[in-house]
Protein backbone atom coordinates (compact mmCIF):
# COMPACT_ATOMS: atom_id res chain seq x y z
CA UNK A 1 97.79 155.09 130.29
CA UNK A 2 96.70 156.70 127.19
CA UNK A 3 92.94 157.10 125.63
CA UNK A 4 93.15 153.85 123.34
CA UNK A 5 94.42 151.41 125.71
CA UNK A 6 92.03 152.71 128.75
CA UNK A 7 89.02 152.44 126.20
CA UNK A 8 90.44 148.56 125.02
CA UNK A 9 90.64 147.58 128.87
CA UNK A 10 87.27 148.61 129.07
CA UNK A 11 86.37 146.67 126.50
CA UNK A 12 88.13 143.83 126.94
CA UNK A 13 86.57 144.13 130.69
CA UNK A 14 83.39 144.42 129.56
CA UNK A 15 82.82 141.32 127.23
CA UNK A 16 84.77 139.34 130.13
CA UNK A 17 81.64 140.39 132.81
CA UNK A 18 79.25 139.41 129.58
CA UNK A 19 80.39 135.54 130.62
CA UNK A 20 77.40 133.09 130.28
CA UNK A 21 75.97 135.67 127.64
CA UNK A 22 78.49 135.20 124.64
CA UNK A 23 78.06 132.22 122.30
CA UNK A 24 80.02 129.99 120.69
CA UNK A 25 80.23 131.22 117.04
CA UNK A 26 81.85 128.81 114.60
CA UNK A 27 83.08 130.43 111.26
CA UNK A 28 83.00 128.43 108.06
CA UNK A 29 84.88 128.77 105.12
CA UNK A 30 87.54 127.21 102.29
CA UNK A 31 90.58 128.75 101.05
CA UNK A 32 91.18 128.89 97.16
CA UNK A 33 94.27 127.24 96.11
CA UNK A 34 94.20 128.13 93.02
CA UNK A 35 91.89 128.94 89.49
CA UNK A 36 90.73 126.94 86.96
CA UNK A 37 90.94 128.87 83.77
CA UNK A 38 88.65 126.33 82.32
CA UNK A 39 86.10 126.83 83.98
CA UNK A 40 86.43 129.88 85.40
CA UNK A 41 86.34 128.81 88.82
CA UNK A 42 88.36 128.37 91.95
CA UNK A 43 90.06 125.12 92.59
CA UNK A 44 88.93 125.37 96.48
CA UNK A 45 91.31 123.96 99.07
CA UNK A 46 91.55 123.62 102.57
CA UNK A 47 88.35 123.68 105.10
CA UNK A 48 88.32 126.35 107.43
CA UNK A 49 86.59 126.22 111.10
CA UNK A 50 87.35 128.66 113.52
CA UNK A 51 85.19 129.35 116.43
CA UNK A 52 85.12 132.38 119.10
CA UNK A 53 82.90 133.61 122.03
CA UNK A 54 80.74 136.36 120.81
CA UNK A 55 76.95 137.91 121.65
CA UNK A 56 74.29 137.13 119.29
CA UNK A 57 71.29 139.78 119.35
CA UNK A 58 68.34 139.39 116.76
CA UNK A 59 67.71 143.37 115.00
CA UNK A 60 64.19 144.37 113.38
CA UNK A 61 64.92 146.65 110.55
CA UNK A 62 63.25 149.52 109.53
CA UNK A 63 61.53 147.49 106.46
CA UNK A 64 60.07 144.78 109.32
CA UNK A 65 62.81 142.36 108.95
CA UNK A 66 64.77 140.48 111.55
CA UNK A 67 68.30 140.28 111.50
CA UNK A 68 70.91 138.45 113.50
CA UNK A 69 74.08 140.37 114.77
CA UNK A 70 76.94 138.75 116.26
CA UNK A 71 79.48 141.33 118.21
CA UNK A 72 83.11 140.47 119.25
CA UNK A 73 85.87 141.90 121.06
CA UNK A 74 88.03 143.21 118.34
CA UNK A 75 91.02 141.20 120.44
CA UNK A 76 89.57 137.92 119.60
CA UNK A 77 88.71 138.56 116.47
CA UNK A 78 91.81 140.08 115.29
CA UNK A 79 93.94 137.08 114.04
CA UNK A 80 94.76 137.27 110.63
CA UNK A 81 92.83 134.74 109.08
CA UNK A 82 89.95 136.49 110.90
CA UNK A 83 90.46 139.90 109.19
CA UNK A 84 91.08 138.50 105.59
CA UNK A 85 87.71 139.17 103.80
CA UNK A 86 85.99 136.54 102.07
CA UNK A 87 88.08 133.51 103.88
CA UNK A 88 84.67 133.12 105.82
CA UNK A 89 81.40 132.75 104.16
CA UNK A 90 79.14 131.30 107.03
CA UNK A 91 78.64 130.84 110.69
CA UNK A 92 77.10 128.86 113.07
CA UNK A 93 75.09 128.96 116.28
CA UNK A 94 73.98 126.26 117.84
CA UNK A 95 72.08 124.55 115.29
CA UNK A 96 71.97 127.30 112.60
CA UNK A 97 74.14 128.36 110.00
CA UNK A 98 74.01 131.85 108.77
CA UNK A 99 75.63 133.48 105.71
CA UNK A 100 77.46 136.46 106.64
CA UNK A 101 75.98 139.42 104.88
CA UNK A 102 78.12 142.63 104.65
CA UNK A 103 81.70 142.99 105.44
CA UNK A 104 82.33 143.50 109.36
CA UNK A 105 82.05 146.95 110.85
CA UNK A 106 84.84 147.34 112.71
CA UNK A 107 85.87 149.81 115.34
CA UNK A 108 89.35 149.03 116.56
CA UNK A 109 87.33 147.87 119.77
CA UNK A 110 84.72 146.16 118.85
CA UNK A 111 83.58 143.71 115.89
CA UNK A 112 79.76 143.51 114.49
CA UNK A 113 78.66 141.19 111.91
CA UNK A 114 75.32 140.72 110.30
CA UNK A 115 74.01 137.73 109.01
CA UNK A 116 71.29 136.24 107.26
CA UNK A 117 69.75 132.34 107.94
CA UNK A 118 70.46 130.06 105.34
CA UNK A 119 69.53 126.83 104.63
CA UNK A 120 73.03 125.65 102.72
């Protein structure tokens, strides 16, 4: 068994012993179907809802701020309408929704996104 797989095992292993822990975390978004020269919009399409276990944790930043973070197993998060930046704007948790706020940092293991409340 080589380095990479042993380390996604582990992984995998480990956000399967997280159980009760992880979260359902839906992800929100609309595909563009096309552009409206006229406006200079997109003509938006299709809804988008796709939801998958993941831990939330809340982060205080250096400037006194508090943060959410949702983490995934890179395995669950690696379909491709998952990895396809932009398709996904928001998320929600429980009764929040949350715009996402940087592209995700992704390890090849693991998946971390930060978000930020919102009230849209």
């Amino acid at each position: 068994m080589g380095m990479r797989t042993m380390l996604k095992s582990n992984v995998a292993k480990a956000f399967r012993l997280l159980g009760d822990l992880k979260t359902p975390i839906t992800f929100l978004g609309q595909t563009a179907d096309s552009f409206d020269y006229a406006t200079g919009q997109p003509v938006m399409g299709v809804p988008l809802v796709r939801t998958i276990l993941g831990v939330e944790t809340k982060v205080k930043r250096d400037d006194n701020t508090v943060i959410t973070r949702i983490i995934f197993n890179y395995e669950d998060f690696s379909d491709v309408d998952m990895v396809v930046p932009n398709l996904y704007t928001r998320v929600q948790i429980r009764d929040s929704v949350y715009k996402i706020l940087n592209p995700a940092t992704n390890n090849g293991y693991s998946v971390t996104l930060e978000l930020s409340e919102t009230t849209a």
